[in-house]
PDB file of N, CA and C in Angstrom:
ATOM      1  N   UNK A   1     -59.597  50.308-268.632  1.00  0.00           N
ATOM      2  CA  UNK A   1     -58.940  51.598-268.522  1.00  0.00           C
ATOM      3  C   UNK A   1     -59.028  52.329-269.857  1.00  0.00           C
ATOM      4  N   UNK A   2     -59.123  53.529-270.029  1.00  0.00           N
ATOM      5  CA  UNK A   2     -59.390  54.244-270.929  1.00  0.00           C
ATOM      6  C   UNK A   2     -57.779  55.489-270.998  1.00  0.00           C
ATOM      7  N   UNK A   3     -57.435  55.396-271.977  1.00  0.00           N
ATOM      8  CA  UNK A   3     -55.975  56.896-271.840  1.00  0.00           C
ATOM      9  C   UNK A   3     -56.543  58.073-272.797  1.00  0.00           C
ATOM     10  N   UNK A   4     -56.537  58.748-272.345  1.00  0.00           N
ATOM     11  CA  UNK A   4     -57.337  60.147-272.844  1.00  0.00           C
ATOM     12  C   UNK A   4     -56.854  61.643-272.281  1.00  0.00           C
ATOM     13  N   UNK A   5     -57.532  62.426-272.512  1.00  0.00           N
ATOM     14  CA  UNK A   5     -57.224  64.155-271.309  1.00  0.00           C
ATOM     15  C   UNK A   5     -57.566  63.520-270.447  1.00  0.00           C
ATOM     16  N   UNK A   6     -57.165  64.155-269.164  1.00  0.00           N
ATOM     17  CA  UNK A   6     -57.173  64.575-268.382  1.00  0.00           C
ATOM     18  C   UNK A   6     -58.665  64.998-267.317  1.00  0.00           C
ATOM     19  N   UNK A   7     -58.905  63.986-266.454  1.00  0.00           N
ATOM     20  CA  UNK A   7     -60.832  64.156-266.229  1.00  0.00           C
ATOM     21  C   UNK A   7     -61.283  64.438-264.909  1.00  0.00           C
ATOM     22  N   UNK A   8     -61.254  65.346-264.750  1.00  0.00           N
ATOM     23  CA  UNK A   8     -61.417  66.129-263.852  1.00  0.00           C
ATOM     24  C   UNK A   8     -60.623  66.057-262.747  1.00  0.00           C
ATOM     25  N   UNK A   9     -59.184  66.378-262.248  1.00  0.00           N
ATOM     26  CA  UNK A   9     -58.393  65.879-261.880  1.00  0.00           C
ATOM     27  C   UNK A   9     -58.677  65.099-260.697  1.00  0.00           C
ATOM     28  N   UNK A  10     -59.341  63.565-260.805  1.00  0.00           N
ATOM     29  CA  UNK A  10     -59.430  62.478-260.327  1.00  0.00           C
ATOM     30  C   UNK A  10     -59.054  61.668-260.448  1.00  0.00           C
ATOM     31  N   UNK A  11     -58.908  60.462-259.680  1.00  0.00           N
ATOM     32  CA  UNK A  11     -58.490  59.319-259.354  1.00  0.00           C
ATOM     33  C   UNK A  11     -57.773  59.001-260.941  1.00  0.00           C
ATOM     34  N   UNK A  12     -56.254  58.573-261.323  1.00  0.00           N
ATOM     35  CA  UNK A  12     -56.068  57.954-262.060  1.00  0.00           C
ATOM     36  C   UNK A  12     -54.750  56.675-262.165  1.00  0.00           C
ATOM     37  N   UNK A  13     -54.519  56.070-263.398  1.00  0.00           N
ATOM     38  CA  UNK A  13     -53.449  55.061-263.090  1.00  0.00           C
ATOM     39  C   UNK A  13     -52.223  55.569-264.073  1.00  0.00           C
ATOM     40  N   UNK A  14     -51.011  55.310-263.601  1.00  0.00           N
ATOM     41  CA  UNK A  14     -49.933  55.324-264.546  1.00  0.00           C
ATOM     42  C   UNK A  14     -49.716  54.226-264.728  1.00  0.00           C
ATOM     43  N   UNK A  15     -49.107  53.605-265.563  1.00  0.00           N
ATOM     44  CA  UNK A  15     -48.906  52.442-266.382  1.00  0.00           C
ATOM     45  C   UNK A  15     -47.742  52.697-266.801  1.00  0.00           C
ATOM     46  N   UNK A  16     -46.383  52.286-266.354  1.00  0.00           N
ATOM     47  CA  UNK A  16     -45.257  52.140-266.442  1.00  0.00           C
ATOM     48  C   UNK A  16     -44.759  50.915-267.166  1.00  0.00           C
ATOM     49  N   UNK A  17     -44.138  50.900-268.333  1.00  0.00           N
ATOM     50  CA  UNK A  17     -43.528  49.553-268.877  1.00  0.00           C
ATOM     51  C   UNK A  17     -42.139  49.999-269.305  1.00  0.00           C
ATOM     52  N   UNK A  18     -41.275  49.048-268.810  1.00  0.00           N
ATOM     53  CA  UNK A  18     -39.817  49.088-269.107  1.00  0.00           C
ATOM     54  C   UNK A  18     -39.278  47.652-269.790  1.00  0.00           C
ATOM     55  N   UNK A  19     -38.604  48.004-270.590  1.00  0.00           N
ATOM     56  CA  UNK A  19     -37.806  46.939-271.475  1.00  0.00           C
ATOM     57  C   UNK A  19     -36.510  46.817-270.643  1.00  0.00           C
ATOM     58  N   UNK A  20     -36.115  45.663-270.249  1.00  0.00           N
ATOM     59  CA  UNK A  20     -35.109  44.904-269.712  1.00  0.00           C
ATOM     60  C   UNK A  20     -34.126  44.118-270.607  1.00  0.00           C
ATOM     61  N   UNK A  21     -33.072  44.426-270.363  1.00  0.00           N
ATOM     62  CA  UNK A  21     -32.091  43.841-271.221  1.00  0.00           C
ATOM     63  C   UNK A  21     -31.879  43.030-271.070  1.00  0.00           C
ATOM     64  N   UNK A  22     -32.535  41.544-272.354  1.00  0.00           N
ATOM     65  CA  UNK A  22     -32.257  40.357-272.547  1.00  0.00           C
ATOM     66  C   UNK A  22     -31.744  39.603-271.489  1.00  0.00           C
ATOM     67  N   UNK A  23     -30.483  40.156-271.292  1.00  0.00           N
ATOM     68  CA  UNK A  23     -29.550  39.405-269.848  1.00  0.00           C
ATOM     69  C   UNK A  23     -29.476  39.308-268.709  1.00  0.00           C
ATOM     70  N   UNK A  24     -30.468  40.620-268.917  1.00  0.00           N
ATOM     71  CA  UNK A  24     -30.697  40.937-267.423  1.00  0.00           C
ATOM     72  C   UNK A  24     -31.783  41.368-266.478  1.00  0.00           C
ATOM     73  N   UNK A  25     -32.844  40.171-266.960  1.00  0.00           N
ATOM     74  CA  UNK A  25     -34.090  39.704-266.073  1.00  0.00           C
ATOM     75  C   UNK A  25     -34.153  39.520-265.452  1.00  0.00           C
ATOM     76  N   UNK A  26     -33.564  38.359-265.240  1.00  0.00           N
ATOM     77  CA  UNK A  26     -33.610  37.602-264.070  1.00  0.00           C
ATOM     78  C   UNK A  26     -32.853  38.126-263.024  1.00  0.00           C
ATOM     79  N   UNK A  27     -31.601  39.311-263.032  1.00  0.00           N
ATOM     80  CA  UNK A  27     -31.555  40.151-261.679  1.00  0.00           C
ATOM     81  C   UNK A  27     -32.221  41.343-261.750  1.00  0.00           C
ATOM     82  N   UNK A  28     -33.016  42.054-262.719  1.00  0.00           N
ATOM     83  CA  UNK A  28     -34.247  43.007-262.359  1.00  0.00           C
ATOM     84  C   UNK A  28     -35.028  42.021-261.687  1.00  0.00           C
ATOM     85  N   UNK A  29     -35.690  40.956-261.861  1.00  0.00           N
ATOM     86  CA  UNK A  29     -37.173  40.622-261.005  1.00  0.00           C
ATOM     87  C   UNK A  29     -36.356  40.372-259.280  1.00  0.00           C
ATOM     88  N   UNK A  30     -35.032  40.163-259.671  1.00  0.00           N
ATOM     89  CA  UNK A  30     -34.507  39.400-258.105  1.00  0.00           C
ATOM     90  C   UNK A  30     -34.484  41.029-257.489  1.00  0.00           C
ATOM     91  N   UNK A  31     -34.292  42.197-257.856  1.00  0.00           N
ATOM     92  CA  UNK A  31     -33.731  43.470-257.216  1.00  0.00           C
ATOM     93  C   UNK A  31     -35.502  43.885-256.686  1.00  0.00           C
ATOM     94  N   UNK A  32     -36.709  43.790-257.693  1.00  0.00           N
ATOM     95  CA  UNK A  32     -37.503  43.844-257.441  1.00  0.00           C
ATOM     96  C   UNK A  32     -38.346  42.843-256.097  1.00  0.00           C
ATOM     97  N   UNK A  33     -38.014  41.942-256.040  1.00  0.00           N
ATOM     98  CA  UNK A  33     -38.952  40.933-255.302  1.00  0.00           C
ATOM     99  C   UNK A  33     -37.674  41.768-253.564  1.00  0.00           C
ATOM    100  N   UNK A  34     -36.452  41.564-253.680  1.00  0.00           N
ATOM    101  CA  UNK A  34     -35.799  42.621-252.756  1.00  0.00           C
ATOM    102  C   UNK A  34     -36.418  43.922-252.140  1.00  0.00           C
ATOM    103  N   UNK A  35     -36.423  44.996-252.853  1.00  0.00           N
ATOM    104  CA  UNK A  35     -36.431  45.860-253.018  1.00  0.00           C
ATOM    105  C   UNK A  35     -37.793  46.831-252.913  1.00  0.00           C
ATOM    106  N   UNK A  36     -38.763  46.544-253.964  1.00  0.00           N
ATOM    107  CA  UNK A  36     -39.630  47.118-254.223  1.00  0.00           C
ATOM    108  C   UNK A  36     -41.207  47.383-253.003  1.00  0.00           C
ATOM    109  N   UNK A  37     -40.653  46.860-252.079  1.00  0.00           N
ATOM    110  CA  UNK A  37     -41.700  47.628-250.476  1.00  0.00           C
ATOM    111  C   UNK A  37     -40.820  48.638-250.454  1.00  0.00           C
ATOM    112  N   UNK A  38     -39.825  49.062-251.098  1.00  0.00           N
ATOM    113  CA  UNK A  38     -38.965  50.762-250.527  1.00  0.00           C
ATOM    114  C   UNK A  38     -40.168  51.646-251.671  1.00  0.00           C
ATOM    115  N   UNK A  39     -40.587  50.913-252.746  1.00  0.00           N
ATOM    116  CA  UNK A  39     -40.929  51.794-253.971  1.00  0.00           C
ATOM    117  C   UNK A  39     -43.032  51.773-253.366  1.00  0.00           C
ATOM    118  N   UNK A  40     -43.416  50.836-252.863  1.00  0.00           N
ATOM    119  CA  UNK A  40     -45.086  50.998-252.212  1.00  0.00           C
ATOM    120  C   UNK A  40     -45.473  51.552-251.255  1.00  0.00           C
ATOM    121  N   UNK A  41     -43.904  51.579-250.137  1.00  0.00           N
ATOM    122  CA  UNK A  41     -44.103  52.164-249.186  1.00  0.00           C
ATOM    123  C   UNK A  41     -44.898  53.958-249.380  1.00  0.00           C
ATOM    124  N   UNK A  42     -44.702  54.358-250.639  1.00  0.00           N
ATOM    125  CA  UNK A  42     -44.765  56.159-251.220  1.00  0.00           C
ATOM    126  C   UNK A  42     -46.246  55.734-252.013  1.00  0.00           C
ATOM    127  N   UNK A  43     -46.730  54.541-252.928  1.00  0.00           N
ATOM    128  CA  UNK A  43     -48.260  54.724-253.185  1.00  0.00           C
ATOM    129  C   UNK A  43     -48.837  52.837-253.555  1.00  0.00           C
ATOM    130  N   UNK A  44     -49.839  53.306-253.990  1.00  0.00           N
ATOM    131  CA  UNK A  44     -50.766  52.237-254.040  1.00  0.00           C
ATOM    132  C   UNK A  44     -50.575  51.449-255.418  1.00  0.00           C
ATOM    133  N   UNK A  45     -49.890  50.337-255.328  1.00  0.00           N
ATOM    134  CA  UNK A  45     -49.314  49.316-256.512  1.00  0.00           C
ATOM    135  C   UNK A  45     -50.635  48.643-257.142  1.00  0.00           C
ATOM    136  N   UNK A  46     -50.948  49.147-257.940  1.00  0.00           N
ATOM    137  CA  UNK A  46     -52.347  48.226-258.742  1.00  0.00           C
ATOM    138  C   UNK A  46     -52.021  46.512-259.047  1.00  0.00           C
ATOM    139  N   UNK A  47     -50.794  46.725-259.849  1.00  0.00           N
ATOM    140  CA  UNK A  47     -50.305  45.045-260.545  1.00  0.00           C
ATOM    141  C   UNK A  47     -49.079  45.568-260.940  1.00  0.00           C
ATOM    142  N   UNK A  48     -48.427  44.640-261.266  1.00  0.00           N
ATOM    143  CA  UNK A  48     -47.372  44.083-261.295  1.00  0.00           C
ATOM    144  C   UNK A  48     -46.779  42.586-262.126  1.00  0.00           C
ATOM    145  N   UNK A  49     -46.837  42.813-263.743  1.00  0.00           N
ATOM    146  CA  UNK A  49     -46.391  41.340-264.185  1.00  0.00           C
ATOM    147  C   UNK A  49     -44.971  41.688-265.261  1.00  0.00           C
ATOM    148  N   UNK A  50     -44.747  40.710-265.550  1.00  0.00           N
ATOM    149  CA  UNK A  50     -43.387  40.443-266.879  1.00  0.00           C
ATOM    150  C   UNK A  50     -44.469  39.769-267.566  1.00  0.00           C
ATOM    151  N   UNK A  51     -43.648  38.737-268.463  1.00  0.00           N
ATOM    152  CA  UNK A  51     -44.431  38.256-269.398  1.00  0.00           C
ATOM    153  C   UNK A  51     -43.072  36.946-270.001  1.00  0.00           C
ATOM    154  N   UNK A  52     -44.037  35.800-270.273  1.00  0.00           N
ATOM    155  CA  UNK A  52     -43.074  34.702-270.656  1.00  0.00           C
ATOM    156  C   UNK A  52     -42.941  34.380-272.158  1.00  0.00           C
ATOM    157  N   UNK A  53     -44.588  35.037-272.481  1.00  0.00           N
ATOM    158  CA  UNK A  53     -44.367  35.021-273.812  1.00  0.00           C
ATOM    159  C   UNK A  53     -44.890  36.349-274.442  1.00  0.00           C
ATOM    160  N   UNK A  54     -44.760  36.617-275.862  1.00  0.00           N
ATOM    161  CA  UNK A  54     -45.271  37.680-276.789  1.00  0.00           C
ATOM    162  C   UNK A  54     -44.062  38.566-276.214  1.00  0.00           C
ATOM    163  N   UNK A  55     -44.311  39.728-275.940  1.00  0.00           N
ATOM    164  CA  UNK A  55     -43.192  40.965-275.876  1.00  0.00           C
ATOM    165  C   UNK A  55     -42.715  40.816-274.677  1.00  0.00           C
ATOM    166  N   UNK A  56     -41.328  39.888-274.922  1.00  0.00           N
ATOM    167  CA  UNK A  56     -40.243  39.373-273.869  1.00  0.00           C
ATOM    168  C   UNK A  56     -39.609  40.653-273.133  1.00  0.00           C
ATOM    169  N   UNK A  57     -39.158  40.441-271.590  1.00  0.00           N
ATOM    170  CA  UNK A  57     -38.276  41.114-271.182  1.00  0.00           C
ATOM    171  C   UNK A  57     -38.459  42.625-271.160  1.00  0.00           C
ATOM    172  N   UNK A  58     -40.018  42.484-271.110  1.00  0.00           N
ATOM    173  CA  UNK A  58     -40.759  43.710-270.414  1.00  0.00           C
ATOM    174  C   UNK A  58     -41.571  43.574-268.751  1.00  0.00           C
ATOM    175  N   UNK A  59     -41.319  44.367-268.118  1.00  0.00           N
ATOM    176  CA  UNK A  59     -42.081  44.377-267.197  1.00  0.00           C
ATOM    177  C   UNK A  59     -43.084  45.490-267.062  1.00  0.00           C
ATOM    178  N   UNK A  60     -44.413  45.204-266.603  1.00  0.00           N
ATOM    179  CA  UNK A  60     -45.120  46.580-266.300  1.00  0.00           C
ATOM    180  C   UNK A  60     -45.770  46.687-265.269  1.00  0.00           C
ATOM    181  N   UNK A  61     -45.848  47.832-264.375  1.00  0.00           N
ATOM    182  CA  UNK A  61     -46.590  48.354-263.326  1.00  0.00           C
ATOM    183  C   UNK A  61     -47.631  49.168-263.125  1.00  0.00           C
ATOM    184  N   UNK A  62     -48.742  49.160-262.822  1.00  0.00           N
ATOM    185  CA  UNK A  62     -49.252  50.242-262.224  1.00  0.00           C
ATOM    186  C   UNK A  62     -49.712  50.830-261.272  1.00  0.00           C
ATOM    187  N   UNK A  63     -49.718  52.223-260.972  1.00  0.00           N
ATOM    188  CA  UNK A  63     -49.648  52.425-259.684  1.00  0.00           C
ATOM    189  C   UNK A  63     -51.209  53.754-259.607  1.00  0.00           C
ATOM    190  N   UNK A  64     -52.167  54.070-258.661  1.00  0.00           N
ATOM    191  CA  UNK A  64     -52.467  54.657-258.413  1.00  0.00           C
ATOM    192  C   UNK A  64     -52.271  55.985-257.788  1.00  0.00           C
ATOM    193  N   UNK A  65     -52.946  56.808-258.140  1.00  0.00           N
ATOM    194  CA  UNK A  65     -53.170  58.603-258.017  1.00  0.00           C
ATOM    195  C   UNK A  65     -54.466  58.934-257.144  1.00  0.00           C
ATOM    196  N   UNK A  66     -54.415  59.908-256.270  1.00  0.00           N
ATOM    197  CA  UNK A  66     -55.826  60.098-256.003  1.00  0.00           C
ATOM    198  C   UNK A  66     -55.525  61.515-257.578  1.00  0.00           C
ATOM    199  N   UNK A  67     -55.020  62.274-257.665  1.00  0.00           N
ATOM    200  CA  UNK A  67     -55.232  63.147-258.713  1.00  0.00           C
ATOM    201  C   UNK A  67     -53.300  63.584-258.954  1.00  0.00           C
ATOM    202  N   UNK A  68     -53.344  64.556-259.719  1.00  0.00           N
ATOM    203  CA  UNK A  68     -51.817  65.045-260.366  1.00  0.00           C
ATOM    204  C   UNK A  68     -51.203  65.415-259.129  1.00  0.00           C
ATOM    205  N   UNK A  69     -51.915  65.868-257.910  1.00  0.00           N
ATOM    206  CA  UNK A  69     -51.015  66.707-257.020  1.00  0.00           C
ATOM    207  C   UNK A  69     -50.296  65.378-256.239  1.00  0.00           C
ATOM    208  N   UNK A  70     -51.330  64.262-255.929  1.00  0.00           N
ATOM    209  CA  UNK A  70     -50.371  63.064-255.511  1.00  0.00           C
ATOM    210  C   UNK A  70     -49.362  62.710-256.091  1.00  0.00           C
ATOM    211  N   UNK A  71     -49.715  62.614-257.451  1.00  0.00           N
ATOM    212  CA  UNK A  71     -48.837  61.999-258.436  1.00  0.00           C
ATOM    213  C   UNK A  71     -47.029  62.896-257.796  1.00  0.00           C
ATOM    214  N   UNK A  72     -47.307  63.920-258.272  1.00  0.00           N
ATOM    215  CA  UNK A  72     -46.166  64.543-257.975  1.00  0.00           C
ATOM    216  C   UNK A  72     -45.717  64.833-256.725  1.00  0.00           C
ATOM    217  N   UNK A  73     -46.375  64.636-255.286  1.00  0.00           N
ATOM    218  CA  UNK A  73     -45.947  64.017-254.413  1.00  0.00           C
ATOM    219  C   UNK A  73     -44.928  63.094-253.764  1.00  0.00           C
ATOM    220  N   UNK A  74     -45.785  62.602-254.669  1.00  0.00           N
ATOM    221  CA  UNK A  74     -44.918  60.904-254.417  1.00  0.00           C
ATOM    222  C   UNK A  74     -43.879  60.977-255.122  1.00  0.00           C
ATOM    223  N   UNK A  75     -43.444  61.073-256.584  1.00  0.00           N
ATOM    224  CA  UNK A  75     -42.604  61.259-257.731  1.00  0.00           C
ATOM    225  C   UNK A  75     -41.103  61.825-256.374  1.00  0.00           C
ATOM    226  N   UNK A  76     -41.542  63.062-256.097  1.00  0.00           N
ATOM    227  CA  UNK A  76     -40.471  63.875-255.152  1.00  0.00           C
ATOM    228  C   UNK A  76     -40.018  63.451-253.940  1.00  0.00           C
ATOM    229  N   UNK A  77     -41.290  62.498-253.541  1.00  0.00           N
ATOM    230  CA  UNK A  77     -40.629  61.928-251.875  1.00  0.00           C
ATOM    231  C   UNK A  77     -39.909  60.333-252.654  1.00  0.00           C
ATOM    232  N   UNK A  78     -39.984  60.067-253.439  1.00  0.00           N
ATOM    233  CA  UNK A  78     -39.258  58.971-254.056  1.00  0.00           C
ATOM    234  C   UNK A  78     -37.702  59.528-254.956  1.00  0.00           C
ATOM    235  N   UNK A  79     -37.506  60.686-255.333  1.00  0.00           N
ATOM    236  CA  UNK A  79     -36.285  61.269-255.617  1.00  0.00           C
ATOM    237  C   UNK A  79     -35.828  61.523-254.359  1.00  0.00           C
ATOM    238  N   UNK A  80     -36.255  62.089-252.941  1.00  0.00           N
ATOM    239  CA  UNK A  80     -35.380  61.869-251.990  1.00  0.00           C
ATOM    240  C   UNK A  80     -35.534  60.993-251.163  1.00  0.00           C
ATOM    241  N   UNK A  81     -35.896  60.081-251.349  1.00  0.00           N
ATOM    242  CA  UNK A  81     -35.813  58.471-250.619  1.00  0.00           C
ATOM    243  C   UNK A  81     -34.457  58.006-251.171  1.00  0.00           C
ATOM    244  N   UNK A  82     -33.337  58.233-250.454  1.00  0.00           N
ATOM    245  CA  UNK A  82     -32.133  57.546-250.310  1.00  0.00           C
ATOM    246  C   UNK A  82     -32.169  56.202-250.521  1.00  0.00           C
ATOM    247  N   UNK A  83     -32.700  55.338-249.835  1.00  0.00           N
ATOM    248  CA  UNK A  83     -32.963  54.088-250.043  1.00  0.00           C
ATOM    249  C   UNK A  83     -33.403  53.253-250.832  1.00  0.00           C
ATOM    250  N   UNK A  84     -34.042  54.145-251.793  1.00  0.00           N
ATOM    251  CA  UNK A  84     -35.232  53.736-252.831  1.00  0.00           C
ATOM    252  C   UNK A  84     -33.897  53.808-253.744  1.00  0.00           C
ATOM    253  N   UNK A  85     -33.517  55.331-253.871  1.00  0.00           N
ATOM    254  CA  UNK A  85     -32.674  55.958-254.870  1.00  0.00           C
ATOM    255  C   UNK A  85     -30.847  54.980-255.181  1.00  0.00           C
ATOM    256  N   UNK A  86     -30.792  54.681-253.833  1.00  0.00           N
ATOM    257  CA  UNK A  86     -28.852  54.191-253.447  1.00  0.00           C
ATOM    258  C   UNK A  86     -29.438  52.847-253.761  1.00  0.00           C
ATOM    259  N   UNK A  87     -30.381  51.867-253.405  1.00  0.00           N
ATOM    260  CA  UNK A  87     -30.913  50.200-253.259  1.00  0.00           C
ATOM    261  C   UNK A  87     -31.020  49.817-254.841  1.00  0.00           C
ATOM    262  N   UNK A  88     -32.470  50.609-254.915  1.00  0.00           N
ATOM    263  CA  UNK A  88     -32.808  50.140-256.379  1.00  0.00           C
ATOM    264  C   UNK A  88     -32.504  51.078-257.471  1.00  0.00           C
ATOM    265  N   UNK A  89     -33.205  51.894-257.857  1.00  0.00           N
ATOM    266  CA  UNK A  89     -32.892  52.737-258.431  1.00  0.00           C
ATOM    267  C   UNK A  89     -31.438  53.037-259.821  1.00  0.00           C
ATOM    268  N   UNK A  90     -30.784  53.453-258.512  1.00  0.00           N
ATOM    269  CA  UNK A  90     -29.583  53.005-259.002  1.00  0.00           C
ATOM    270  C   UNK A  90     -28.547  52.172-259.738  1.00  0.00           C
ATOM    271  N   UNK A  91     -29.281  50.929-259.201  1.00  0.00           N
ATOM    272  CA  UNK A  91     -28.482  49.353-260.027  1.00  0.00           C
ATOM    273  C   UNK A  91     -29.554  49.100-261.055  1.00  0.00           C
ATOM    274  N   UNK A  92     -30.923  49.306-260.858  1.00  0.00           N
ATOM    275  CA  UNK A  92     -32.218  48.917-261.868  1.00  0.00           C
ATOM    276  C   UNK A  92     -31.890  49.776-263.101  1.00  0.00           C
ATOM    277  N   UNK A  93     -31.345  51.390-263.424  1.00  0.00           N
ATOM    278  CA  UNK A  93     -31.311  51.652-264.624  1.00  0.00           C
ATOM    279  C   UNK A  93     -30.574  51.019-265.469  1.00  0.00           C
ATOM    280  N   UNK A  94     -29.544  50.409-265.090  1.00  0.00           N
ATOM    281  CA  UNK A  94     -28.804  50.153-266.162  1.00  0.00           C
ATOM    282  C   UNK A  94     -28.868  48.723-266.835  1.00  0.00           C
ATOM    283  N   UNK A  95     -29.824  48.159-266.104  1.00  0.00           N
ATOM    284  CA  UNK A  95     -30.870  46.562-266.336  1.00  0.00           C
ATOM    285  C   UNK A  95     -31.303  47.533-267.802  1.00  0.00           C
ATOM    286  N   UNK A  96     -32.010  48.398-267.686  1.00  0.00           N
ATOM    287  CA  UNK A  96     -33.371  48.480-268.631  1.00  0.00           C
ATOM    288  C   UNK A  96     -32.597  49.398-270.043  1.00  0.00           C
ATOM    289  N   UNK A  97     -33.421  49.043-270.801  1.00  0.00           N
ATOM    290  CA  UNK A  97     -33.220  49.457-272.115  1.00  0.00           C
ATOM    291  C   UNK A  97     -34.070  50.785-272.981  1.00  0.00           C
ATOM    292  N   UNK A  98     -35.237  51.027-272.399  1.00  0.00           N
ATOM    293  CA  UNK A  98     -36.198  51.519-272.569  1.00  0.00           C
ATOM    294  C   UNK A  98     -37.438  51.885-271.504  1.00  0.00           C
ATOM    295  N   UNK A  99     -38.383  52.791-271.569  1.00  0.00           N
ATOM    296  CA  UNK A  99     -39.543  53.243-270.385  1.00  0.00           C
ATOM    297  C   UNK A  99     -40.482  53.889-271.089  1.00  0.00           C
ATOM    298  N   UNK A 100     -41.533  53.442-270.294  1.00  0.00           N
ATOM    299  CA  UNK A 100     -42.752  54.073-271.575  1.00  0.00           C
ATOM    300  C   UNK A 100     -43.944  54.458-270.521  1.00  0.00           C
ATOM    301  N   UNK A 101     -44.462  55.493-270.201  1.00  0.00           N
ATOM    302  CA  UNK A 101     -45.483  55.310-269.175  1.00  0.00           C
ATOM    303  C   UNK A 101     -46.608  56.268-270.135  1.00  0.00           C
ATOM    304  N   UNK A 102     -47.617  56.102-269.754  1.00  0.00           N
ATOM    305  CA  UNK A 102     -49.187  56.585-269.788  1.00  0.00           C
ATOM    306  C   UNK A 102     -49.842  56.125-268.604  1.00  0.00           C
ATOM    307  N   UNK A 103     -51.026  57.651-268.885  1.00  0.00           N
ATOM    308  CA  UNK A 103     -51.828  57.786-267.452  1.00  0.00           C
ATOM    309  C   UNK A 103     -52.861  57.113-268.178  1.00  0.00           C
ATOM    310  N   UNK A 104     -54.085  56.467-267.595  1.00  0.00           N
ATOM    311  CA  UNK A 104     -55.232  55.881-267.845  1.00  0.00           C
ATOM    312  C   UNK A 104     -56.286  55.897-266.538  1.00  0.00           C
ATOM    313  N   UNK A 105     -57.635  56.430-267.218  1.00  0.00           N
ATOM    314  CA  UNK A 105     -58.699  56.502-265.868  1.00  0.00           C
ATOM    315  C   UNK A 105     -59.668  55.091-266.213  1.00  0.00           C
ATOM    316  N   UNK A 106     -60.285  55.254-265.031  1.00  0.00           N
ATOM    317  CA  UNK A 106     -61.132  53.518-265.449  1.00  0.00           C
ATOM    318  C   UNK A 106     -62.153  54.472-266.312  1.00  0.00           C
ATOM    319  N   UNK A 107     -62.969  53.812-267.119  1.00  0.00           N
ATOM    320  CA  UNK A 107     -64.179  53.959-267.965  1.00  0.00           C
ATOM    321  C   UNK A 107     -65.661  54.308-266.308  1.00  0.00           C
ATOM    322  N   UNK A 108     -66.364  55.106-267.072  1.00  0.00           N
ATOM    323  CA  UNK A 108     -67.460  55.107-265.771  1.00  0.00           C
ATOM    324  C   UNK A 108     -68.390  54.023-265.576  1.00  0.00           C
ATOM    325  N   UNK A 109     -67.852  52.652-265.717  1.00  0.00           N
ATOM    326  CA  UNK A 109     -68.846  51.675-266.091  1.00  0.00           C
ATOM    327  C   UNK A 109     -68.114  50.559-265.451  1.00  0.00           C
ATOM    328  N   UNK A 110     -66.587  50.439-264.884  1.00  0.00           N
ATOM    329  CA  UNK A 110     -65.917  49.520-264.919  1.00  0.00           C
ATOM    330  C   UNK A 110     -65.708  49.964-263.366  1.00  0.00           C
ATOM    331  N   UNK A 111     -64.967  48.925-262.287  1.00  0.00           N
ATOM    332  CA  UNK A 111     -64.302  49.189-261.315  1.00  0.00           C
ATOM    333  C   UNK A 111     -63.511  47.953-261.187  1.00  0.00           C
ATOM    334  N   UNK A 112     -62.264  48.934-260.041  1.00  0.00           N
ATOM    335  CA  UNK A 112     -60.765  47.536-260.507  1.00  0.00           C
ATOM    336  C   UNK A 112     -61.474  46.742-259.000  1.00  0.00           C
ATOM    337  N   UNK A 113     -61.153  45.227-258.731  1.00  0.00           N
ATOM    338  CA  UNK A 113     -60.835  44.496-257.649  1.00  0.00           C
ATOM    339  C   UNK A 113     -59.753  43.669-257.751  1.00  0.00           C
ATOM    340  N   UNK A 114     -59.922  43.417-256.668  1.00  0.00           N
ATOM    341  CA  UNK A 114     -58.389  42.585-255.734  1.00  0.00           C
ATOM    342  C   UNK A 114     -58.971  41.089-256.642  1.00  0.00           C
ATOM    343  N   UNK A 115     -57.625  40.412-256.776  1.00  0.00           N
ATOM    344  CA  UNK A 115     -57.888  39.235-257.623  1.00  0.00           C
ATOM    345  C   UNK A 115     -57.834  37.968-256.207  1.00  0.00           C
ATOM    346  N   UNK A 116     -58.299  37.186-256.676  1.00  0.00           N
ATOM    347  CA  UNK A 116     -58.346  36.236-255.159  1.00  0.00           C
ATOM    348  C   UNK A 116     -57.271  35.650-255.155  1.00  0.00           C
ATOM    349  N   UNK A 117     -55.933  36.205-255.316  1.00  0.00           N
ATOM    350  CA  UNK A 117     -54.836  35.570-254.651  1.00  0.00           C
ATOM    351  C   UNK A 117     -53.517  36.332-255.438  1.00  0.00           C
ATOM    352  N   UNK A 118     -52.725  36.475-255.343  1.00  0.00           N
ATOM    353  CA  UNK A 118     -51.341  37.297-255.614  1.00  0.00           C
ATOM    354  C   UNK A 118     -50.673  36.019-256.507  1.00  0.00           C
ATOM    355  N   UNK A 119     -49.779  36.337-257.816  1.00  0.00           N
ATOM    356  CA  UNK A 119     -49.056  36.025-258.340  1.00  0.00           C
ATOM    357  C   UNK A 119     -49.333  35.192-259.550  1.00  0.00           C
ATOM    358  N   UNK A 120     -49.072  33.662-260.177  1.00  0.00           N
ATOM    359  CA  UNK A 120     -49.743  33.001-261.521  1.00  0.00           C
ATOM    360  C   UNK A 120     -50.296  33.457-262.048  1.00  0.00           C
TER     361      UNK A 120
END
């Protein structure tokens, strides 16, 4: 992935990372493993990890765009998704400590695939 302008408004990824408060990991991943088909049901989840070691008690996501107009699509049908908003949302901010997102397009040389199996 490459983070740069903006390229021709095509296909891109956001890359969401949030800092989780020390204490409270282990019920962010439990609200997530719950929860988070309310948050895919609106777009296309690239990955999804934490981390056990190096920069603790972060999690990061990314999610696919066909271009900005999806992006903000989705953004708005997920502010009025009640369910998304009252379930997770709601109890997940006050887990986190911090949020950091950037957009990133693949390089014209690279393409993403499915890994042969979900999770480890």
């Amino acid at each position: 992935l490459a983070t740069g302008p903006r390229q021709n408004n095509s296909i891109f990824y956001e890359i969401r990372t949030y800092d989780i408060k020390p204490s409270k990991m282990k019920e962010f991943v439990e609200m997530v493993n719950k929860f988070f088909h309310l948050r895919t049901a609106h777009s296309e989840l690239v990955g999804f990890w934490s981390a056990e070691l190096g920069a603790m008690n972060k999690v990061v996501h990314v999610w696919k765009y066909e271009n900005f107009a999806h992006r903000t699509a989705v953004r708005q049908a997920l502010a009025n998704d009640s369910d998304w908003q009252g379930k997770f949302i709601s109890a997940a901010v006050p887990l986190m400590e911090k949020q950091h997102n950037e957009i990133a397009y693949l390089v014209p040389w690279c393409q993403l695939g499915k890994p042969p199996k979900e999770g480890g």
